[in-house]
C-alpha atoms as a PDB file:
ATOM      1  CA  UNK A   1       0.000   0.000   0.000  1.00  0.00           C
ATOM      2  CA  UNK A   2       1.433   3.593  -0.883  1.00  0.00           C
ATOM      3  CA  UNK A   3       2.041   6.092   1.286  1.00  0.00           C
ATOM      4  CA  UNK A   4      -1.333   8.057   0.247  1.00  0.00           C
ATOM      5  CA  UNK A   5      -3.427   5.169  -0.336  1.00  0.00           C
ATOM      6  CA  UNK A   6      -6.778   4.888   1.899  1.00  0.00           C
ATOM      7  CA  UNK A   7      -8.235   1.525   2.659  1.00  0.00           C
ATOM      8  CA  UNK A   8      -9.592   1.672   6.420  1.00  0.00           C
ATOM      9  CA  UNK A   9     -12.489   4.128   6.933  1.00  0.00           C
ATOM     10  CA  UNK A  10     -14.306   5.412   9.840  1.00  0.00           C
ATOM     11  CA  UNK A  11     -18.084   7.705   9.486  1.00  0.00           C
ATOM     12  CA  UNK A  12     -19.076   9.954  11.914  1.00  0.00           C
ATOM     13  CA  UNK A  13     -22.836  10.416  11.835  1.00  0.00           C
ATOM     14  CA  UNK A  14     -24.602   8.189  10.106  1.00  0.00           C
ATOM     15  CA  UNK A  15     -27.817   8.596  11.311  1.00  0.00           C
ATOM     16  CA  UNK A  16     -29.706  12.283   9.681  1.00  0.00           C
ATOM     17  CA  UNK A  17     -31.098  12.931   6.991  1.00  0.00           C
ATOM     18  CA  UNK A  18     -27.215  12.024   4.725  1.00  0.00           C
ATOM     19  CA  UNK A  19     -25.682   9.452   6.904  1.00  0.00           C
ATOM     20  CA  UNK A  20     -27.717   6.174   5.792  1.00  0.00           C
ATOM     21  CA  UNK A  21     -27.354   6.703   2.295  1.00  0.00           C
ATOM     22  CA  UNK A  22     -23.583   7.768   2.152  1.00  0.00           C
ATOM     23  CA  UNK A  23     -23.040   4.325   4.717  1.00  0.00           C
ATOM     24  CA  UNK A  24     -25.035   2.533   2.207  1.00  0.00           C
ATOM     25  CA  UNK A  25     -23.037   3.758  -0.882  1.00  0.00           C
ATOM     26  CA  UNK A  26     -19.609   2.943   1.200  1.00  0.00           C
ATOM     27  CA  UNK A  27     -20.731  -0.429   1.855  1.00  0.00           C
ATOM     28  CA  UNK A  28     -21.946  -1.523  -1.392  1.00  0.00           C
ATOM     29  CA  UNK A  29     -20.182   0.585  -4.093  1.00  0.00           C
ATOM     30  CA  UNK A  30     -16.723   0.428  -2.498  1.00  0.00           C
ATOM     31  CA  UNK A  31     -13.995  -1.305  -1.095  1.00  0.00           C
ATOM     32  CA  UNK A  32     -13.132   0.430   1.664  1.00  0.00           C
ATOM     33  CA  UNK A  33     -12.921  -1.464   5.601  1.00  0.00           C
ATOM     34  CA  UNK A  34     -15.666   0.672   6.909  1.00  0.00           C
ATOM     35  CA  UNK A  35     -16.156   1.634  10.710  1.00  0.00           C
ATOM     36  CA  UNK A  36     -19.520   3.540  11.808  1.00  0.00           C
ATOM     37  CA  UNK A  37     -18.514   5.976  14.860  1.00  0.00           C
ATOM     38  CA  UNK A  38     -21.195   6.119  17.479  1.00  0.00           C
ATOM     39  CA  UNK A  39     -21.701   7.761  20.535  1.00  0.00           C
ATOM     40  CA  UNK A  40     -21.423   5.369  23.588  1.00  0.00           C
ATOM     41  CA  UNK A  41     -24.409   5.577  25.081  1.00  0.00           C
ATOM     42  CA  UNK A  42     -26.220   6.386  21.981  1.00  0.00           C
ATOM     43  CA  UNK A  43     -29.464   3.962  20.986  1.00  0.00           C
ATOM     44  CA  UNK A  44     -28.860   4.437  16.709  1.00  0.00           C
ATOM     45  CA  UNK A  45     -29.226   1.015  14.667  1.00  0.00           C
ATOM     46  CA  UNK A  46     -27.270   0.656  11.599  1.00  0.00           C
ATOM     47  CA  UNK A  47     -27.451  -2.519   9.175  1.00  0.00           C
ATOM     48  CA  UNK A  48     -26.405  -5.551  10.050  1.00  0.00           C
ATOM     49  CA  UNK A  49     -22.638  -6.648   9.818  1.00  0.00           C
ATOM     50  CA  UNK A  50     -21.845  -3.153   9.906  1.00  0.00           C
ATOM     51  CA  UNK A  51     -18.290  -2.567  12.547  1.00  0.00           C
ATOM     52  CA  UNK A  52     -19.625  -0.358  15.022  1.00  0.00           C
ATOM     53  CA  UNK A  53     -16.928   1.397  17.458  1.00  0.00           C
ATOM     54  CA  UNK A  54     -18.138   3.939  20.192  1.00  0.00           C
ATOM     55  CA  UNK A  55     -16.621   6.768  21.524  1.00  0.00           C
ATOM     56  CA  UNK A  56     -16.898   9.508  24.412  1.00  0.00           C
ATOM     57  CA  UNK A  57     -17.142  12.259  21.827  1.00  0.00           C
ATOM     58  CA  UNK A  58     -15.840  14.840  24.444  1.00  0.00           C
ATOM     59  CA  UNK A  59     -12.806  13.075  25.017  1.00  0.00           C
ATOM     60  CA  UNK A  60      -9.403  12.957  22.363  1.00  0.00           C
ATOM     61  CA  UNK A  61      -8.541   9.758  24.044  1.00  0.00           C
ATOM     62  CA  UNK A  62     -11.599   8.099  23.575  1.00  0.00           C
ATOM     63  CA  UNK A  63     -11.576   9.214  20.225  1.00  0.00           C
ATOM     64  CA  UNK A  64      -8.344   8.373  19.399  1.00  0.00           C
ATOM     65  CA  UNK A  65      -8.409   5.099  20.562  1.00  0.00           C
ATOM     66  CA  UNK A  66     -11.453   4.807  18.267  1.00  0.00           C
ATOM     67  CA  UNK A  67      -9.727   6.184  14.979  1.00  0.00           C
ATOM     68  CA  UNK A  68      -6.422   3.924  15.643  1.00  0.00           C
ATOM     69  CA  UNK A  69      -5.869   1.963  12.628  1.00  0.00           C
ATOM     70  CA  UNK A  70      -7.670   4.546  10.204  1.00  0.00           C
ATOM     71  CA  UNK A  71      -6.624   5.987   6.667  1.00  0.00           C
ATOM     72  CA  UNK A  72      -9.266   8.405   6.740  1.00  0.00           C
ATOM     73  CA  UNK A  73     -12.165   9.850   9.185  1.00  0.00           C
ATOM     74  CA  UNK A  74     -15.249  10.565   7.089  1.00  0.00           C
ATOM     75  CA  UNK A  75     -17.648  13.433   9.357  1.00  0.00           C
ATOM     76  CA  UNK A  76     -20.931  13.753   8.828  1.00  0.00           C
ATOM     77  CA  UNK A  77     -22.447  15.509  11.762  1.00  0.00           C
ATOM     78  CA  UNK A  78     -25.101  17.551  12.409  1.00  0.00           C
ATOM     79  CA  UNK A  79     -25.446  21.363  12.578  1.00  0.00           C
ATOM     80  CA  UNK A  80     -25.646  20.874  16.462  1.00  0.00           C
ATOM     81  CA  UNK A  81     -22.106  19.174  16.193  1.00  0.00           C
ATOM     82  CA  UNK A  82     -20.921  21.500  13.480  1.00  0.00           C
ATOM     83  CA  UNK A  83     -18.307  23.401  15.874  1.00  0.00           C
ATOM     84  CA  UNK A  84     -16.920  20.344  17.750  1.00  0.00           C
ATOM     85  CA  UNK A  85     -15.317  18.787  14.832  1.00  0.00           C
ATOM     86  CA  UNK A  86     -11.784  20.648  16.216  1.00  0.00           C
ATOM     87  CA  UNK A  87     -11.750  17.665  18.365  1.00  0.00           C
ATOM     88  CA  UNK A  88     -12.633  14.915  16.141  1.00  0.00           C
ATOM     89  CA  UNK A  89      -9.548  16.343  13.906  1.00  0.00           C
ATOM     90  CA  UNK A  90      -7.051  16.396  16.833  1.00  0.00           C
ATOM     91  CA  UNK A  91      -8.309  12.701  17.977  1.00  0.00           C
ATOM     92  CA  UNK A  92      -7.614  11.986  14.199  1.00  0.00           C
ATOM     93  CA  UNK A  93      -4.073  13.701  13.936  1.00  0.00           C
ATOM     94  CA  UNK A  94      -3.628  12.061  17.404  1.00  0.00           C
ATOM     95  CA  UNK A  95      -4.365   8.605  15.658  1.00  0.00           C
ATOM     96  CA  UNK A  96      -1.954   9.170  12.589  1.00  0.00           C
ATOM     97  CA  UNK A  97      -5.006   9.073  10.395  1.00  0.00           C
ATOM     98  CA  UNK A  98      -4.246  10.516   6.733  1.00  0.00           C
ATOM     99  CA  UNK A  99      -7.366  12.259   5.561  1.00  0.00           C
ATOM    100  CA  UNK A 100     -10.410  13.883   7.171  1.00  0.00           C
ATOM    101  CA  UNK A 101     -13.385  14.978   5.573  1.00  0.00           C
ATOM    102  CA  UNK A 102     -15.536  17.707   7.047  1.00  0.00           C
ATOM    103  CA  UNK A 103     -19.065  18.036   7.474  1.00  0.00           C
ATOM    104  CA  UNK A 104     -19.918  20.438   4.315  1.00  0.00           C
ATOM    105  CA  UNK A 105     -22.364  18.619   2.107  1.00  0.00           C
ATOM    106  CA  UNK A 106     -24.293  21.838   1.144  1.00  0.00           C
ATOM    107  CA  UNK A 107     -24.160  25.288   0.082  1.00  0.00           C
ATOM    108  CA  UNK A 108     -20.779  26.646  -1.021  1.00  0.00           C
ATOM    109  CA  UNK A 109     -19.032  28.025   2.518  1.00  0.00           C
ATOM    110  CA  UNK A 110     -16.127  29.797   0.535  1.00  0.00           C
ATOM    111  CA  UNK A 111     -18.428  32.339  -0.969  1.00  0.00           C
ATOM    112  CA  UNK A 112     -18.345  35.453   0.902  1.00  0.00           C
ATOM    113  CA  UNK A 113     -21.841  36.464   0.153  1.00  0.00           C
ATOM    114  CA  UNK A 114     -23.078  33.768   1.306  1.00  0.00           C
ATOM    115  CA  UNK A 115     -21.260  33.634   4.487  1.00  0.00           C
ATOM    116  CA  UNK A 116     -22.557  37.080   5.379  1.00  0.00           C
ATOM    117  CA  UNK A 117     -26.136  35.818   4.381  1.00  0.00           C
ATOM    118  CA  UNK A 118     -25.843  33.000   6.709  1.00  0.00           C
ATOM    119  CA  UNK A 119     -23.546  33.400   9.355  1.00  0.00           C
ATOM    120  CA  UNK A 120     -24.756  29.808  11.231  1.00  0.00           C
ATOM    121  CA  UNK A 121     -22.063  28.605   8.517  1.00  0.00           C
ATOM    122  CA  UNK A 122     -19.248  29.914  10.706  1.00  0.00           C
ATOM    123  CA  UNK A 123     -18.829  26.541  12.149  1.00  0.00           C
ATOM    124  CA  UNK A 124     -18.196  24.791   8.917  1.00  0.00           C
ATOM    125  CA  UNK A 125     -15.482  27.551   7.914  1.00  0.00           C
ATOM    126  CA  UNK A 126     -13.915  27.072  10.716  1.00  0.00           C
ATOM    127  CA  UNK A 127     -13.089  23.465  10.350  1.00  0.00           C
ATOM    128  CA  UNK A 128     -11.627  23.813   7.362  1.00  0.00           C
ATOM    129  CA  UNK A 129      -9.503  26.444   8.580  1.00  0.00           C
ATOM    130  CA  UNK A 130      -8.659  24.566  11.118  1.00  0.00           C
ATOM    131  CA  UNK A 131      -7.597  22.114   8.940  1.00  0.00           C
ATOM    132  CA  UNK A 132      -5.467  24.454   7.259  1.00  0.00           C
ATOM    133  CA  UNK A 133      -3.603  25.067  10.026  1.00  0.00           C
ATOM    134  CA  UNK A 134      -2.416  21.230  10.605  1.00  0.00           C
ATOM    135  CA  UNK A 135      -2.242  20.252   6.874  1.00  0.00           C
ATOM    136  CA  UNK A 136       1.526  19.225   8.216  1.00  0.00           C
ATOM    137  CA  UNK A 137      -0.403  16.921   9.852  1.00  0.00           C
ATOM    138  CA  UNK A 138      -3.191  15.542   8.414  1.00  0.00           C
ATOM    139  CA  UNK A 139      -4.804  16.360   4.742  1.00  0.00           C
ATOM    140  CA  UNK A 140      -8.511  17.395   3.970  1.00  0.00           C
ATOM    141  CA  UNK A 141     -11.207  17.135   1.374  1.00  0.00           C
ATOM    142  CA  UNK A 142     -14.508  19.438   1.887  1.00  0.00           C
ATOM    143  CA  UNK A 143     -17.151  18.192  -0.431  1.00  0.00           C
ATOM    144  CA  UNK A 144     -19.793  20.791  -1.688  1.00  0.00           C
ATOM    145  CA  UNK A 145     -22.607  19.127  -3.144  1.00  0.00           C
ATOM    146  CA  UNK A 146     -25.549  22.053  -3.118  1.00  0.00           C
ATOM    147  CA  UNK A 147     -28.619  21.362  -1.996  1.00  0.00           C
ATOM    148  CA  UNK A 148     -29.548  17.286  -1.861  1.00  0.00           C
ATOM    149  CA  UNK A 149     -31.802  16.851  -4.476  1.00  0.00           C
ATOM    150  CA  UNK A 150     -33.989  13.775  -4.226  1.00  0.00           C
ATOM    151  CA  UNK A 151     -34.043  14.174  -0.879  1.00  0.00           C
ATOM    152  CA  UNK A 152     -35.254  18.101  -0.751  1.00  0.00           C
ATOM    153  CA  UNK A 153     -38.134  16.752  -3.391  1.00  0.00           C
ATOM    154  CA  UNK A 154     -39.141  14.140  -0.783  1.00  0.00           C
ATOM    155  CA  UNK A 155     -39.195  16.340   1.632  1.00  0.00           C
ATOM    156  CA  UNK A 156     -40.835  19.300  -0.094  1.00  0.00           C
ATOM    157  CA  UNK A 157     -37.177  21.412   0.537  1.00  0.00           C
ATOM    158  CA  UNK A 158     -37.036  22.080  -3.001  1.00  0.00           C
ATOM    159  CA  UNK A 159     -40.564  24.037  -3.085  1.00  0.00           C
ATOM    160  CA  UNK A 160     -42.270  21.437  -5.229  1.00  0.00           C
ATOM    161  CA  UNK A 161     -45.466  19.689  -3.270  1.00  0.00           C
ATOM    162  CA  UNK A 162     -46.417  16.648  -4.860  1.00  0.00           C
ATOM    163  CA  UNK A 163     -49.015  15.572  -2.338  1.00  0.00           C
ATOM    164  CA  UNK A 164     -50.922  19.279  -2.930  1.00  0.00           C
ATOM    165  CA  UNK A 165     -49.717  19.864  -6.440  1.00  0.00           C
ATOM    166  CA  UNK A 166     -48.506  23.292  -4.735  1.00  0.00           C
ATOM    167  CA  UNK A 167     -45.413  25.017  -5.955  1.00  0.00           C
ATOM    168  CA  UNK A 168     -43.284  27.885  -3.862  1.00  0.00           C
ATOM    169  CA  UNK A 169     -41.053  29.671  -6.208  1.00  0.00           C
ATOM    170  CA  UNK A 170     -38.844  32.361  -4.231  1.00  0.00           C
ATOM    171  CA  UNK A 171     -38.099  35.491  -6.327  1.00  0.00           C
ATOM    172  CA  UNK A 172     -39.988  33.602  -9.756  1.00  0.00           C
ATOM    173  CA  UNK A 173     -37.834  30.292  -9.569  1.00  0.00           C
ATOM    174  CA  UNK A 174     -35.700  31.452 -12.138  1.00  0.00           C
ATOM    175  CA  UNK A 175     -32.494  31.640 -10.359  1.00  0.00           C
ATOM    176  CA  UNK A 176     -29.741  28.620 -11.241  1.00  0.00           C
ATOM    177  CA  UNK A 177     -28.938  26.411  -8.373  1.00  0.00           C
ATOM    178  CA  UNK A 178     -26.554  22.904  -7.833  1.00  0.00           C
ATOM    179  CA  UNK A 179     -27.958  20.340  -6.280  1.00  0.00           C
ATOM    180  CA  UNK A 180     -26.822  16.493  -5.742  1.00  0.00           C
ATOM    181  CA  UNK A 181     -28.625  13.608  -4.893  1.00  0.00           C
ATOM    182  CA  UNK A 182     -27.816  11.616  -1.692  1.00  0.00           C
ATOM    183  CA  UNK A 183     -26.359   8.657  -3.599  1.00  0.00           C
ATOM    184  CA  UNK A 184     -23.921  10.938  -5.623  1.00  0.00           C
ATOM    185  CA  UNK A 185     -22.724  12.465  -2.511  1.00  0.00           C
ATOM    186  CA  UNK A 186     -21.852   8.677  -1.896  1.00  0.00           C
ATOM    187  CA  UNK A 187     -20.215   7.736  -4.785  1.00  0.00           C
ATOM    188  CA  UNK A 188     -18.381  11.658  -4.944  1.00  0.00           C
ATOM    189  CA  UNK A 189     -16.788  10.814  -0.935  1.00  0.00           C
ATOM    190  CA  UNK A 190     -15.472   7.421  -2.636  1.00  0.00           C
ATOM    191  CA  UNK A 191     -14.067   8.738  -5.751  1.00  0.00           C
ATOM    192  CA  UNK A 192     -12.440  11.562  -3.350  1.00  0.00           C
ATOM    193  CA  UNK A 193     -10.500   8.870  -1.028  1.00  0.00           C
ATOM    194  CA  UNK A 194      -9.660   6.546  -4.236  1.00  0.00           C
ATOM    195  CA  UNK A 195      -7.846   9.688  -5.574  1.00  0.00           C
ATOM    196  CA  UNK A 196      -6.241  10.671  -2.540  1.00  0.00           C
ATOM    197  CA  UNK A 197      -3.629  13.573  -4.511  1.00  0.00           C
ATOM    198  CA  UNK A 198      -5.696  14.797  -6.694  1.00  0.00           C
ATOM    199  CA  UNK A 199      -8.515  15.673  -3.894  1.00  0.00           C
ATOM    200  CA  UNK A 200      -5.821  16.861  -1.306  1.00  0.00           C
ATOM    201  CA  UNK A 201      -6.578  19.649   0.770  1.00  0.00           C
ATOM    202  CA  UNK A 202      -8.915  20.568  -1.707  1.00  0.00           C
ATOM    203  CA  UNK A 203     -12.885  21.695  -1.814  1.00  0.00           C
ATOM    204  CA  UNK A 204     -14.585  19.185  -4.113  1.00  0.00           C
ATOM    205  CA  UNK A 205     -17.893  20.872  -5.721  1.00  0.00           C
ATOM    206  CA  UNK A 206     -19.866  18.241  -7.823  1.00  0.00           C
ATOM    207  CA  UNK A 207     -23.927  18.296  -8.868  1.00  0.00           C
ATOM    208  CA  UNK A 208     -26.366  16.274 -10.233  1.00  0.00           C
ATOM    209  CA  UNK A 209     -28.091  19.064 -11.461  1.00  0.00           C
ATOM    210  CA  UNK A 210     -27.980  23.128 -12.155  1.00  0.00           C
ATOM    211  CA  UNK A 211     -31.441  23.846 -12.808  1.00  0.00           C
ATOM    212  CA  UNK A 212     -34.232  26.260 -10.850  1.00  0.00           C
ATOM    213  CA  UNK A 213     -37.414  25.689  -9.405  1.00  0.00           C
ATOM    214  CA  UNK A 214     -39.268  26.837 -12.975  1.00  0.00           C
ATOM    215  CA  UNK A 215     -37.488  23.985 -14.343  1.00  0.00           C
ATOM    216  CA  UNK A 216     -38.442  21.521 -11.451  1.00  0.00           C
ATOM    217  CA  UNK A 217     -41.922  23.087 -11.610  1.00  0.00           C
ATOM    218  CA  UNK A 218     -42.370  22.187 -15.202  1.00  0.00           C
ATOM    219  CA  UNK A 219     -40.769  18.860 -15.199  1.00  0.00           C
ATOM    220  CA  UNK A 220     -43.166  17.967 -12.010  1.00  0.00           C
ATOM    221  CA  UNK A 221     -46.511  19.033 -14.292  1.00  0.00           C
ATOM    222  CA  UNK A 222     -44.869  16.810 -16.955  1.00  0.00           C
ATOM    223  CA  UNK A 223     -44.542  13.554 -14.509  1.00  0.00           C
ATOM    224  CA  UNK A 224     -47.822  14.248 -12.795  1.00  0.00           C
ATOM    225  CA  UNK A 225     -49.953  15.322 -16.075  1.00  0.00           C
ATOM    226  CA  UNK A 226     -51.377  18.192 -13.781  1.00  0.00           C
ATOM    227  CA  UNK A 227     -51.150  21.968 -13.934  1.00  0.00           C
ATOM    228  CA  UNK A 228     -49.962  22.749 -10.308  1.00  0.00           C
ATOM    229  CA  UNK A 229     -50.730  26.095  -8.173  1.00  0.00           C
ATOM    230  CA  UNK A 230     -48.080  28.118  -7.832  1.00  0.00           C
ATOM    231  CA  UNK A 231     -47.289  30.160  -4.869  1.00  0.00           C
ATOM    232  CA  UNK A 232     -44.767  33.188  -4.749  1.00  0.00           C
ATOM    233  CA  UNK A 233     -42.381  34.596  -1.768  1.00  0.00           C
ATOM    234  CA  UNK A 234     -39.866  37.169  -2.100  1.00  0.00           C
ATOM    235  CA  UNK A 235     -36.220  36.019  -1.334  1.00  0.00           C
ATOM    236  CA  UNK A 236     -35.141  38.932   0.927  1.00  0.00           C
ATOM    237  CA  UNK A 237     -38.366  38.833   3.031  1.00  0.00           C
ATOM    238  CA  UNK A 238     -38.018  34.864   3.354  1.00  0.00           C
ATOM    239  CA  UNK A 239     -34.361  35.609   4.796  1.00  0.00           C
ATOM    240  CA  UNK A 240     -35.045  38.776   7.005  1.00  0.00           C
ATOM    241  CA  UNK A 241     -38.225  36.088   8.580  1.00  0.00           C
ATOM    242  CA  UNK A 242     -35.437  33.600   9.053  1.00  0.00           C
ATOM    243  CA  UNK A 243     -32.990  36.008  10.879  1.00  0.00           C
ATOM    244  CA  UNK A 244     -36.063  37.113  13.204  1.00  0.00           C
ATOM    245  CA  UNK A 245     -36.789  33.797  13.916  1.00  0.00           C
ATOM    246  CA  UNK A 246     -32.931  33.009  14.613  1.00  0.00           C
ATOM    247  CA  UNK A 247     -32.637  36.464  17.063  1.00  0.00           C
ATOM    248  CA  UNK A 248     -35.386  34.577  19.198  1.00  0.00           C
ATOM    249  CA  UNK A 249     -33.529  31.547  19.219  1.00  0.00           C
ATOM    250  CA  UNK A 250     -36.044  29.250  16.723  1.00  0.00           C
ATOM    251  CA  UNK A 251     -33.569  27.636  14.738  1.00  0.00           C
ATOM    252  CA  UNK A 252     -35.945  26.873  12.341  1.00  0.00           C
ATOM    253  CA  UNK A 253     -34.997  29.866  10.705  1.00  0.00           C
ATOM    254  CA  UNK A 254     -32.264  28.514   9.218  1.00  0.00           C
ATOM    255  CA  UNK A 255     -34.170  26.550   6.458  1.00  0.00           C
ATOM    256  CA  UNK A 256     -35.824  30.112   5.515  1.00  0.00           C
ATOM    257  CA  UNK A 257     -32.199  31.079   5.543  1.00  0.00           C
ATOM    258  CA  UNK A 258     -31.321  28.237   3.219  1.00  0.00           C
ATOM    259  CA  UNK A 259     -34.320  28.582   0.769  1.00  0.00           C
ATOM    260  CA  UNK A 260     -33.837  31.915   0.609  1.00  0.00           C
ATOM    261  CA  UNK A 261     -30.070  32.091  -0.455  1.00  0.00           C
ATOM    262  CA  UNK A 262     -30.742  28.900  -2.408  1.00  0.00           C
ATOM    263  CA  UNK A 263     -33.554  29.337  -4.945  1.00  0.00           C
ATOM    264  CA  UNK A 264     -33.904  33.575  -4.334  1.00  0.00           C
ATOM    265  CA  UNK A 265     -31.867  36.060  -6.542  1.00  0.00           C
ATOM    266  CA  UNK A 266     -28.794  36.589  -4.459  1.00  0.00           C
ATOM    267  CA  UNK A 267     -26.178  34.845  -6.607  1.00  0.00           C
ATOM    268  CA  UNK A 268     -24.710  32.192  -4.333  1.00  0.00           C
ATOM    269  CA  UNK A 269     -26.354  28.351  -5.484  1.00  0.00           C
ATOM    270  CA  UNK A 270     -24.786  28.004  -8.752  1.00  0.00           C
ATOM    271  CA  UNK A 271     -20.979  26.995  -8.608  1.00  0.00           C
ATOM    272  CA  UNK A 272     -21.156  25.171 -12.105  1.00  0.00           C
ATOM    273  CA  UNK A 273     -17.994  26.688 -12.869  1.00  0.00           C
ATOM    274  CA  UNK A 274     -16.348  24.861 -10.175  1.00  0.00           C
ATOM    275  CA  UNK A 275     -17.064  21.141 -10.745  1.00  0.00           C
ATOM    276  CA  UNK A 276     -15.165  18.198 -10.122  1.00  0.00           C
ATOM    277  CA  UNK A 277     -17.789  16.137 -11.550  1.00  0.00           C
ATOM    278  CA  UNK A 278     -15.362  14.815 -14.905  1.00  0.00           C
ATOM    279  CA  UNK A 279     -12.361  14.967 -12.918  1.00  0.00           C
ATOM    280  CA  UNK A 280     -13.803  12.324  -9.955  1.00  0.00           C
ATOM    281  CA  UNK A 281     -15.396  10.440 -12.906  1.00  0.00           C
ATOM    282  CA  UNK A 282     -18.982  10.874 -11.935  1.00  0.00           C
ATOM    283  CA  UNK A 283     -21.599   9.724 -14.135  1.00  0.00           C
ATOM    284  CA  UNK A 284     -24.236  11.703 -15.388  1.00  0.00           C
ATOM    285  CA  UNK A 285     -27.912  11.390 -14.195  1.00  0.00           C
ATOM    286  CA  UNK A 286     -31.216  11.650 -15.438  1.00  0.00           C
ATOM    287  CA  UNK A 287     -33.107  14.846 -14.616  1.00  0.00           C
ATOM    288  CA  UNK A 288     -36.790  13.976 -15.350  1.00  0.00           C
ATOM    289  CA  UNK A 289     -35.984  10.175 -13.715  1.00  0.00           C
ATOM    290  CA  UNK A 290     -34.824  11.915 -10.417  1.00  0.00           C
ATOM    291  CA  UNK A 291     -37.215  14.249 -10.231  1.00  0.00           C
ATOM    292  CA  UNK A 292     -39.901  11.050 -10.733  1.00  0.00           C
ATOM    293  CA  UNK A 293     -37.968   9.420  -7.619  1.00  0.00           C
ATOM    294  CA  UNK A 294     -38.321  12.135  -5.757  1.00  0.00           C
ATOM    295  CA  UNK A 295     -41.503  13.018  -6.322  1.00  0.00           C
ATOM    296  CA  UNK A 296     -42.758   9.273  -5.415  1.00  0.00           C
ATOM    297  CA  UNK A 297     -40.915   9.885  -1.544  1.00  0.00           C
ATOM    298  CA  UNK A 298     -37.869   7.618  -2.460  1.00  0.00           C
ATOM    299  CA  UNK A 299     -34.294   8.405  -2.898  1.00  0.00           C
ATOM    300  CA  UNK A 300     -32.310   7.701  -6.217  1.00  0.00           C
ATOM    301  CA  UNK A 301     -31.121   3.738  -5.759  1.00  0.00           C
ATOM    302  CA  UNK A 302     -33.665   2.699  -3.057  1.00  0.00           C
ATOM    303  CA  UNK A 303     -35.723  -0.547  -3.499  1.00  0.00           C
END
């Protein structure tokens, strides 16, 4: 084995709303020695034969001990966990693992804009920074996948209602956004690791899809052979509603935030210019099929 190769893997996080899908990618689509991190204590189920180690997640020892034996720490946490992950990388460092991959999986955190539009991303800069600062150390990969796609239609993130026909377009729905579905995310953390010096210390941007809520709108009437209602917001009174909510402390506000800066006329959700799609060989995906899955409350690949 090289110097740079990664075959031993541990994931942080694999419960939420990415965690089961990027374990289940890992597990079948690669072959990688994979280790699911859990709190001790903590009552999450994962599939069966899966290695489960647990951890005291406020202690570097415990940690440590935890990550011994692993090329590369894979974190998927939640927002809650967002600004503890200084101590996941130290544990890791501590460990003599090679590579550690943030919890990013969303909006682009280098853009300045953005940043300003949503400081709750603080946390997520900061790792990488932090990062930075020990890449004598340990390297990094920070993946930036946009919104998730199938899942936001499941969910109704996206705007698009299935079970009402309804659709919310912020600012028109004409605005250009990148969005990935949860499988991709998958296969885009394996390709990373399999190229471990091409993806070094690097920010990774890949996408299913750059399209806009017109265009999911239209392809959702298509599928469902119905004309849907359409509802509008304005993108600057969705995020001054989220901030309010945030200055009470209801974090809800942050998915105003996020709809807002992601389908509203700000500028910030289309980083098609940046993609590592080609480079990670990544193959391309079927808009109107996804948007079908989606729209039926699965994710792309499940049964």
């Amino acid at each position: 084995m090289s110097s740079s190769e990664i075959k031993n893997v541990v994931v942080i996080g694999a419960g939420g709303n990415l965690g089961p899908t990027i374990l289940k990618t890992l597990l079948e689509e690669s072959s990688f020695n994979v280790t699911v991190l859990s709190r001790e204590g903590s009552k999450s189920t994962f599939p069966d034969g899966v290695k489960v180690a647990r951890a005291d997640y406020e202690s570097v020892d415990s940690l440590k001990t935890a990550f011994q034996g692993a090329d590369a720490v894979i974190s998927l946490v939640g927002s809650s966990a967002l600004g503890d992950q200084n101590k996941l990388i130290d544990a890791a460092i501590a460990a003599g693992v090679k590579r550690f991959l943030p919890s990013e999986y969303g909006s682009d955190t280098t853009n300045d804009k953005l940043n300003t539009l949503i400081p709750v991303f603080a946390p997520k800069v900061g790792a990488v920074d932090y990062l930075k600062s020990k890449e004598s150390e340990i390297s990094w990969s920070s993946i930036i996948s946009g919104a998730f796609f199938d899942w936001g239609l499941k969910v109704t993130f996206l705007g698009i209602n299935p079970h009402t026909k309804t659709a919310t377009l912020i600012d028109g729905g004409s605005s250009l956004f990148a969005t990935t579905n949860l499988r991709t995310i998958g296969r885009a953390i394996i390709k990373t690791l399999e190229k471990p010096d091409l993806t070094k210390n690097q920010y990774i941007y890949i996408s299913s899809f750059v399209t806009s809520q017109k265009q999911l709108l239209e392809a959702s009437e298509k599928i469902t052979g119905t004309k849907w209602t359409v509802e509008n917001v304005v993108g600057q009174e969705l995020l001054d509603a989220g901030k309010e909510k945030l200055s009470k402390h209801d974090y809800s506000g942050v998915v105003d935030l996020l709809k807002a800066t992601v389908f509203g006329d700000f500028g910030v959700a289309d980083f098609s210019s940046k993609l590592w799609n080609e480079k990670l060989g990544l193959p391309k995906e079927d808009f109107e099929e996804s948007v079908k899955t989606g729209l039926s409350g699965k994710l792309v690949g499940e049964k």
